[in-house]
N, C-alpha and C. Protein backbone atom coordinates (compact mmCIF):
# COMPACT_ATOMS: atom_id res chain seq x y z
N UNK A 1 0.81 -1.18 0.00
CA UNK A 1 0.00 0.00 0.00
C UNK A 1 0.86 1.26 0.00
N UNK A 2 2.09 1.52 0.21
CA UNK A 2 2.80 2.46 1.33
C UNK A 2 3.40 2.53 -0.36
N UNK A 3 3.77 1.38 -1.28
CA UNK A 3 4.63 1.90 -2.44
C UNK A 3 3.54 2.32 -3.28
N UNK A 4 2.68 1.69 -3.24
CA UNK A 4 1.56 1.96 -4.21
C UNK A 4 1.40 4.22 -4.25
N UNK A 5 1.43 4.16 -2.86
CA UNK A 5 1.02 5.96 -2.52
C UNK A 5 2.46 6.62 -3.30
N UNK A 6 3.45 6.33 -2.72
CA UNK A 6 4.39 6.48 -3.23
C UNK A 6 5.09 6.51 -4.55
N UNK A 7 4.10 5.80 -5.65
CA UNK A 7 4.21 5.43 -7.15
C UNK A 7 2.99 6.42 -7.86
N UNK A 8 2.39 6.73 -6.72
CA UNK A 8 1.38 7.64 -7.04
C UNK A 8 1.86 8.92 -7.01
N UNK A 9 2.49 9.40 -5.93
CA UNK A 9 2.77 10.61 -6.04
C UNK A 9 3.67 10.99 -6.74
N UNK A 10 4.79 10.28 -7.16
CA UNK A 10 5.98 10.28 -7.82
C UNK A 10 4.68 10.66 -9.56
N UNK A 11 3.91 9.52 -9.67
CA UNK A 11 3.65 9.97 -10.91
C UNK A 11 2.60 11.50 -11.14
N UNK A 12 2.06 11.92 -10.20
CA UNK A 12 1.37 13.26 -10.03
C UNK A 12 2.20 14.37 -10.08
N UNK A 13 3.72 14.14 -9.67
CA UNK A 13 4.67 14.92 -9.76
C UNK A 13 5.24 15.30 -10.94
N UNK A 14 5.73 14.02 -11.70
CA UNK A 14 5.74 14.02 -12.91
C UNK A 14 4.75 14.50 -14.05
N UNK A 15 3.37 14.32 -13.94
CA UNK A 15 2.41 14.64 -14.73
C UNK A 15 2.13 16.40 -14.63
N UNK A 16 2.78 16.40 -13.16
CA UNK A 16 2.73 18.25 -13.05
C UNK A 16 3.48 18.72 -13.69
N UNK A 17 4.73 18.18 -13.27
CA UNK A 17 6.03 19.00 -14.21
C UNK A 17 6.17 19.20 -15.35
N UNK A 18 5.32 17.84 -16.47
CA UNK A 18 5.30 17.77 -17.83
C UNK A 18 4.19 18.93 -18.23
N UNK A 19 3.02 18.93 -17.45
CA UNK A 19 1.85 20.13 -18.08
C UNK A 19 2.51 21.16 -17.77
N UNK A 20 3.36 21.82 -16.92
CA UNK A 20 3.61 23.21 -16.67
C UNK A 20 4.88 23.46 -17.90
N UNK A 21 5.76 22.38 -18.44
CA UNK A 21 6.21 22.36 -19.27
C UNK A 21 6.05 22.15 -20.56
N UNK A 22 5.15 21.44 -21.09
CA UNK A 22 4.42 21.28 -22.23
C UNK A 22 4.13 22.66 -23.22
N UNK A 23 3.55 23.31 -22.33
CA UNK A 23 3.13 24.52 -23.39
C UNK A 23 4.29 24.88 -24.22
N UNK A 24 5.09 24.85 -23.49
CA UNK A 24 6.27 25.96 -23.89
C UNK A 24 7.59 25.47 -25.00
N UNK A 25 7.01 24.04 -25.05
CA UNK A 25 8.34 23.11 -25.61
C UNK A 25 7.84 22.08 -26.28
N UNK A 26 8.06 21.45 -27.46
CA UNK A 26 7.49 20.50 -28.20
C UNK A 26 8.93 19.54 -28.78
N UNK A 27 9.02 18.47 -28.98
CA UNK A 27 10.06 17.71 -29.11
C UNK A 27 10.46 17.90 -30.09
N UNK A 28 12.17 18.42 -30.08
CA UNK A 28 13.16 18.53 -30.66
C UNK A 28 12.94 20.17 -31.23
N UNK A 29 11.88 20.93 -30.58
CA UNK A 29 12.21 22.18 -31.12
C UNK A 29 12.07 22.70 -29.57
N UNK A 30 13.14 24.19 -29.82
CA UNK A 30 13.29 25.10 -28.61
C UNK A 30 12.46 26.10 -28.45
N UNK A 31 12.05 26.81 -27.09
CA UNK A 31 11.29 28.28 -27.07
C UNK A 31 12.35 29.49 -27.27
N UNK A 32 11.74 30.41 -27.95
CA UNK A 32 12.44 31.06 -28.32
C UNK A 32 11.82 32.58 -27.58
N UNK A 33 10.72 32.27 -27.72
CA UNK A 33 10.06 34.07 -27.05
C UNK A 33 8.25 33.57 -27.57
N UNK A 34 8.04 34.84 -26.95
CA UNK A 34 6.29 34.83 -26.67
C UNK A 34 6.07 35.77 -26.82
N UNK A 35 4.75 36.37 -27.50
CA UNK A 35 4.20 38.21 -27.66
C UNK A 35 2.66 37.62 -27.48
N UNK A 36 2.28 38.37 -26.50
CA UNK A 36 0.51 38.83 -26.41
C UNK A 36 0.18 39.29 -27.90
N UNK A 37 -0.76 39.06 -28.13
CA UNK A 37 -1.20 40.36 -29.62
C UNK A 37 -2.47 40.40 -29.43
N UNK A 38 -2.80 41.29 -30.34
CA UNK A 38 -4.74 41.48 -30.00
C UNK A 38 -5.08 42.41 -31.57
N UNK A 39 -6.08 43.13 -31.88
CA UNK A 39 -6.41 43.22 -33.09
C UNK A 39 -6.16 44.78 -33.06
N UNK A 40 -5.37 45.22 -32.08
CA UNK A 40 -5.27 47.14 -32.01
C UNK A 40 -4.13 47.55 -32.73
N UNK A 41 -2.88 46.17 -32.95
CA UNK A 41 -1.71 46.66 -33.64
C UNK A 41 -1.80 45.41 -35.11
N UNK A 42 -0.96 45.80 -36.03
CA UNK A 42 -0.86 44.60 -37.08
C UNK A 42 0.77 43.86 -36.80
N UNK A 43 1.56 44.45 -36.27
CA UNK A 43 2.58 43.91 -36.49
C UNK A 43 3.56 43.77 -34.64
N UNK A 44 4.21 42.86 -34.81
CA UNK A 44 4.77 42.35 -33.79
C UNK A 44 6.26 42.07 -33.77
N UNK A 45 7.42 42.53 -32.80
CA UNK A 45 8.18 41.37 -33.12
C UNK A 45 9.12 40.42 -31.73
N UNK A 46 9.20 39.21 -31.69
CA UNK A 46 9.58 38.70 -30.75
C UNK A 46 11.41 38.45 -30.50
N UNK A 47 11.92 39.41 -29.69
CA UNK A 47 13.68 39.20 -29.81
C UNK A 47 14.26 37.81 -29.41
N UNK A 48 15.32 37.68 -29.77
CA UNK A 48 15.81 36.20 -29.49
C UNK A 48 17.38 36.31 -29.28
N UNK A 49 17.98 36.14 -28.24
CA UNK A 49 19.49 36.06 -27.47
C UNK A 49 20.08 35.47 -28.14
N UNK A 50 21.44 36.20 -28.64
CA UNK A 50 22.51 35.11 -29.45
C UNK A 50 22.75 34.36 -28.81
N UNK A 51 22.86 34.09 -27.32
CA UNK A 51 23.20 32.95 -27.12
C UNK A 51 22.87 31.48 -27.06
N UNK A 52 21.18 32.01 -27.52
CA UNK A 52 20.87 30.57 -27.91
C UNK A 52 21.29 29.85 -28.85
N UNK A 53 22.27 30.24 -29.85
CA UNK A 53 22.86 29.63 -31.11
C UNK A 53 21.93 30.05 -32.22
N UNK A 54 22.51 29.11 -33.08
CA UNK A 54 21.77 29.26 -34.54
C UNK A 54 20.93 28.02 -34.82
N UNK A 55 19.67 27.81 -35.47
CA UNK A 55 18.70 27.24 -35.73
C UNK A 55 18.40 26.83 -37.41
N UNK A 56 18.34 25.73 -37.64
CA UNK A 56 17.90 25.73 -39.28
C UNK A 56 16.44 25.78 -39.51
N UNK A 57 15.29 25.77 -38.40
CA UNK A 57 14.11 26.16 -38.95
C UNK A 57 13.14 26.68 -37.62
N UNK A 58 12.41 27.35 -38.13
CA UNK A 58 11.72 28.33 -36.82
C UNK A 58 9.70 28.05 -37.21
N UNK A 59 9.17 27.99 -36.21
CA UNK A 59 7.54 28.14 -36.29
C UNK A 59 6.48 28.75 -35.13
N UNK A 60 6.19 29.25 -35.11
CA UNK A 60 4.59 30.38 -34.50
C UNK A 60 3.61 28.82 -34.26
N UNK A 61 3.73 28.70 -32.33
CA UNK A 61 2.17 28.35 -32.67
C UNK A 61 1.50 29.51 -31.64
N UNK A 62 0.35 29.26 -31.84
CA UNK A 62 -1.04 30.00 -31.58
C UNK A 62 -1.75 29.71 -30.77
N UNK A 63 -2.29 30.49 -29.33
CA UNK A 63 -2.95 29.95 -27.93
C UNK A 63 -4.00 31.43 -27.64
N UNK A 64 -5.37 30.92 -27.77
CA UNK A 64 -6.39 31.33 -27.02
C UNK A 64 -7.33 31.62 -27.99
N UNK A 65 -6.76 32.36 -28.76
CA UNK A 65 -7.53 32.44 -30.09
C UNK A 65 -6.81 32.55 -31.81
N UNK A 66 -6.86 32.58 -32.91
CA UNK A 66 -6.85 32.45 -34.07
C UNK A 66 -6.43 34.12 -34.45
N UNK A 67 -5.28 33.59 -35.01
CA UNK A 67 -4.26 34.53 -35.76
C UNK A 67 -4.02 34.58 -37.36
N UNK A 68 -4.27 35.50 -38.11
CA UNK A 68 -4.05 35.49 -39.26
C UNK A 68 -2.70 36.21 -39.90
N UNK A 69 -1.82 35.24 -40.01
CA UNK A 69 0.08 35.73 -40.39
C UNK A 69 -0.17 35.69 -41.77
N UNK A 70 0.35 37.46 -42.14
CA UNK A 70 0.45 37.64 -43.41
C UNK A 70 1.88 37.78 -43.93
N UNK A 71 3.17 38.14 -42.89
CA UNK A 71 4.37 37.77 -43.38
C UNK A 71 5.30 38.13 -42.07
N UNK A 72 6.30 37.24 -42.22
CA UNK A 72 6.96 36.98 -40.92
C UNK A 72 8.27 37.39 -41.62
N UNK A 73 9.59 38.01 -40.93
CA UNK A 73 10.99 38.52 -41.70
C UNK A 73 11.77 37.93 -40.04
N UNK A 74 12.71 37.03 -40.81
CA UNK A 74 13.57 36.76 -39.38
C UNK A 74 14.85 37.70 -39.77
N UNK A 75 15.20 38.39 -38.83
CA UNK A 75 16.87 39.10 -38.39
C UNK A 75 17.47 38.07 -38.11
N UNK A 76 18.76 38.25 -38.59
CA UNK A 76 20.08 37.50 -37.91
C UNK A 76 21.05 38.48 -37.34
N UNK A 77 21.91 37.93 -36.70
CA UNK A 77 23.02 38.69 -36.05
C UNK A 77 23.60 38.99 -36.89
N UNK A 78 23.70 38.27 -38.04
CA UNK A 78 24.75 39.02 -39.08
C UNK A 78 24.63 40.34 -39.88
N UNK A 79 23.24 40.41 -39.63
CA UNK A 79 23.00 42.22 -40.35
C UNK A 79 21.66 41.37 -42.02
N UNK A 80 21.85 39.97 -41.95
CA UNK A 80 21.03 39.79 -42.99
C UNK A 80 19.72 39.63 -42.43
N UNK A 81 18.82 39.36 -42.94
CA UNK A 81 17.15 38.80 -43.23
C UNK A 81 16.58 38.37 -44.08
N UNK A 82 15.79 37.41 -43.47
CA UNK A 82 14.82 36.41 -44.78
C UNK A 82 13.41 36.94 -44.34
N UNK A 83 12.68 36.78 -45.64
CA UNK A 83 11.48 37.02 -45.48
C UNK A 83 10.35 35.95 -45.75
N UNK A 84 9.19 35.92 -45.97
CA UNK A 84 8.77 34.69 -45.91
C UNK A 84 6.83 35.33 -45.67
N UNK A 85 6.43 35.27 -46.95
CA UNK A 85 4.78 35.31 -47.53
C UNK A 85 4.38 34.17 -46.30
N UNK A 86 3.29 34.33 -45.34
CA UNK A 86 2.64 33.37 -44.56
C UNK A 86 0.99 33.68 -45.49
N UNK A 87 0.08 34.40 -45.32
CA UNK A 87 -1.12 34.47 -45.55
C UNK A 87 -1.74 33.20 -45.63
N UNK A 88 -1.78 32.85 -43.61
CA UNK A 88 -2.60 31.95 -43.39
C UNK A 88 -2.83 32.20 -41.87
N UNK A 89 -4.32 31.69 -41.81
CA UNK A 89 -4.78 31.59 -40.55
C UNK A 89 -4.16 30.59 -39.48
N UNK A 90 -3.84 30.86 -38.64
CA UNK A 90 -3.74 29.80 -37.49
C UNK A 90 -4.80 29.77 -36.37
N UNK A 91 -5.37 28.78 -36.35
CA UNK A 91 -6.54 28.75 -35.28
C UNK A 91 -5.76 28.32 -33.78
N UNK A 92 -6.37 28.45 -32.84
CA UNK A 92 -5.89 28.21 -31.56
C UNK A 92 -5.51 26.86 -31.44
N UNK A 93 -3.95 26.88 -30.92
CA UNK A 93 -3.87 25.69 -30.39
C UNK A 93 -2.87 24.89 -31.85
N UNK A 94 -3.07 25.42 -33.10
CA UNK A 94 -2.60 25.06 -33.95
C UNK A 94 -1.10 25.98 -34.29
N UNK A 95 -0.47 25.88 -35.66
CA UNK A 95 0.64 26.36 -35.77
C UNK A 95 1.14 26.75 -36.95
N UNK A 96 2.29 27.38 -37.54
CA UNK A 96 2.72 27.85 -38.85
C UNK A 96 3.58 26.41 -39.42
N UNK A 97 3.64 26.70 -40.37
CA UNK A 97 4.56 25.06 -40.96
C UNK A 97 5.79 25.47 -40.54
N UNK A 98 6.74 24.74 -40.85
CA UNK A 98 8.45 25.09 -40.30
C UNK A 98 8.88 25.44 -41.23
N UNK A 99 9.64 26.74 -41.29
CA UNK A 99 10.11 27.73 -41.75
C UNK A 99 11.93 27.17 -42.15
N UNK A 100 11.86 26.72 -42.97
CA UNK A 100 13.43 26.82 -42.99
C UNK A 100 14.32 27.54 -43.31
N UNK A 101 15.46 28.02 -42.65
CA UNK A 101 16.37 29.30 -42.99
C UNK A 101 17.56 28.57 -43.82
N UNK A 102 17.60 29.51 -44.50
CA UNK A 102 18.69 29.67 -45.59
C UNK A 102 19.78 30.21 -44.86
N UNK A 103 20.68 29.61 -45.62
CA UNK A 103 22.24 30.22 -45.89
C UNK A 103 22.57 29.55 -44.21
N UNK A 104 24.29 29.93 -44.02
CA UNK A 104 25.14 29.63 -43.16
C UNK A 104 25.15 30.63 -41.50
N UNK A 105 25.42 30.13 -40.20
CA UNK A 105 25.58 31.69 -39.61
C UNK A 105 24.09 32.23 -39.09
N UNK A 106 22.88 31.38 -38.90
CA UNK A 106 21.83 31.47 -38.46
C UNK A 106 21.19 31.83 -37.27
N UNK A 107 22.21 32.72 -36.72
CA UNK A 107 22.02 33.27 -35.14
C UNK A 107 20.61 33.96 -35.18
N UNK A 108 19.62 34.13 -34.94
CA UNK A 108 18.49 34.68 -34.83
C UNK A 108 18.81 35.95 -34.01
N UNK A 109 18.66 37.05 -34.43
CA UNK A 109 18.71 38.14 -33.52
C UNK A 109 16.61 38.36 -33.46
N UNK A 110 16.31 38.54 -33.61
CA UNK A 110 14.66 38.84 -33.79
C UNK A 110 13.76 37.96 -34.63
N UNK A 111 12.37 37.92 -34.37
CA UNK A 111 11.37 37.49 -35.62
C UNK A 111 10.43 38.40 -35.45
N UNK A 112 9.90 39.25 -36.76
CA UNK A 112 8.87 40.18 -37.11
C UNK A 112 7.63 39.10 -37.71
N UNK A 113 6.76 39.92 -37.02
CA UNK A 113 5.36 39.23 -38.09
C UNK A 113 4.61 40.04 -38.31
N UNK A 114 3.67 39.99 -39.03
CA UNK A 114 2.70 41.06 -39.77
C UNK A 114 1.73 40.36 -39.51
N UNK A 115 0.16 40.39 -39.12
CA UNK A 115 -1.08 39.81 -38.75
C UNK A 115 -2.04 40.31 -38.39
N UNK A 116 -3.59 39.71 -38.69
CA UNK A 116 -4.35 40.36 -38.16
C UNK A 116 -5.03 39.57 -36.79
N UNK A 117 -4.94 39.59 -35.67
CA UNK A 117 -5.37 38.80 -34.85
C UNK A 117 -7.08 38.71 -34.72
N UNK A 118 -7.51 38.07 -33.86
CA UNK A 118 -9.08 37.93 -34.41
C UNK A 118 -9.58 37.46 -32.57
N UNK A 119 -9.21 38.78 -32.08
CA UNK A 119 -9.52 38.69 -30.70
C UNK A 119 -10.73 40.03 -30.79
N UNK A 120 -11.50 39.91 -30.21
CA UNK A 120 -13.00 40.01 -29.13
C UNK A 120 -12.67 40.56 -27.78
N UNK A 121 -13.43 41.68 -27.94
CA UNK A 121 -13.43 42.01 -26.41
C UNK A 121 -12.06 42.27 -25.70
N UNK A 122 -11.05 42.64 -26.15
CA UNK A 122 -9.75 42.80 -25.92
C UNK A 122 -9.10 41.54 -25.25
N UNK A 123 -9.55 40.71 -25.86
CA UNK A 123 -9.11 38.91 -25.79
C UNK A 123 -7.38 39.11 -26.22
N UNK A 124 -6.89 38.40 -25.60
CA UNK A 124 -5.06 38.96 -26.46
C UNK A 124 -5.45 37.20 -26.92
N UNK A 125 -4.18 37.23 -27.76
CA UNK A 125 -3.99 35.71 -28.33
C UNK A 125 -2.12 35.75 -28.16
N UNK A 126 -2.19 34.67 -27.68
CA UNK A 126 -0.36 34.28 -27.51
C UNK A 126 0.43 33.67 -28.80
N UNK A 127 1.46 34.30 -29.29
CA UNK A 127 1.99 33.65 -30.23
C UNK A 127 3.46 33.31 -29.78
N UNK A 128 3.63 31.96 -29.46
CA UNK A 128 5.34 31.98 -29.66
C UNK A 128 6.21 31.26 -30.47
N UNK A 129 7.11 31.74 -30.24
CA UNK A 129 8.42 31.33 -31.38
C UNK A 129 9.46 29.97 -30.93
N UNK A 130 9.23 29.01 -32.39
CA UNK A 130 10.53 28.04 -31.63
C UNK A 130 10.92 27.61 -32.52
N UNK A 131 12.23 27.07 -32.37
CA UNK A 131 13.41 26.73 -33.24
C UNK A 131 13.97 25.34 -33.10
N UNK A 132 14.36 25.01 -34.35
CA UNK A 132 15.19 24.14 -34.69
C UNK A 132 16.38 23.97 -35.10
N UNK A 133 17.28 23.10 -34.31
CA UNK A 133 18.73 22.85 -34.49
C UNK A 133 19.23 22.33 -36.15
């Protein structure tokens, strides 16, 4: 009985730690940053620390409500940028396809997006950013 409680709590512990972590992290890609948005501005952009390294592909998902990305431009540390036509909806909970970056030297200094969010009542909608090695 005494391991049984004990196999229990160990796994309630675990099941906590994974939901408080879950949001933020999906396997084999990293968090990179988070922006509130709401429908009062069109454009956003989320900064990102050189020291997280460089990434060969980056993606936006979407929490609370449904975001419409009309074009996203990633900065690098190197002074270049890619740009990248989205004109698509993301509904809550869902996400942008993976973005793959070009060229060598992929330090992310920033990601810009352009969108119209589709929040109510000054509803914000969460968008964040994550990367791939």
């Amino acid at each position: 009985m005494r391991v049984h409680r004990l196999a229990s709590a160990i796994a309630l512990i675990t099941l906590t730690l994974g939901c408080a972590a879950g949001p933020r992290t999906q396997a084999g890609w990293t968090f990179l940053g988070e922006r509130q948005v709401t429908d009062r501005i069109d454009h956003d952009r989320i900064p990102v620390t050189g020291r997280r390294g460089d990434f060969t592909r980056i993606k936006l998902t979407v929490h609370r409500t449904s975001v419409d990305f009309r074009r996203v431009v990633v900065h690098f540390a190197n002074g270049t940028r890619q740009e990248v036509e989205m004109r698509r909806t993301v509904e809550a909970g869902g996400e942008t396809r993976a973005i793959d970056l070009r060229g060598a030297d992929r330090v992310i200094q920033s990601v810009e997006f352009w969108y119209d969010a589709n929040t109510i009542g000054g509803r914000s909608a969460s968008v964040r950013l994550l990367g791939r090695r």
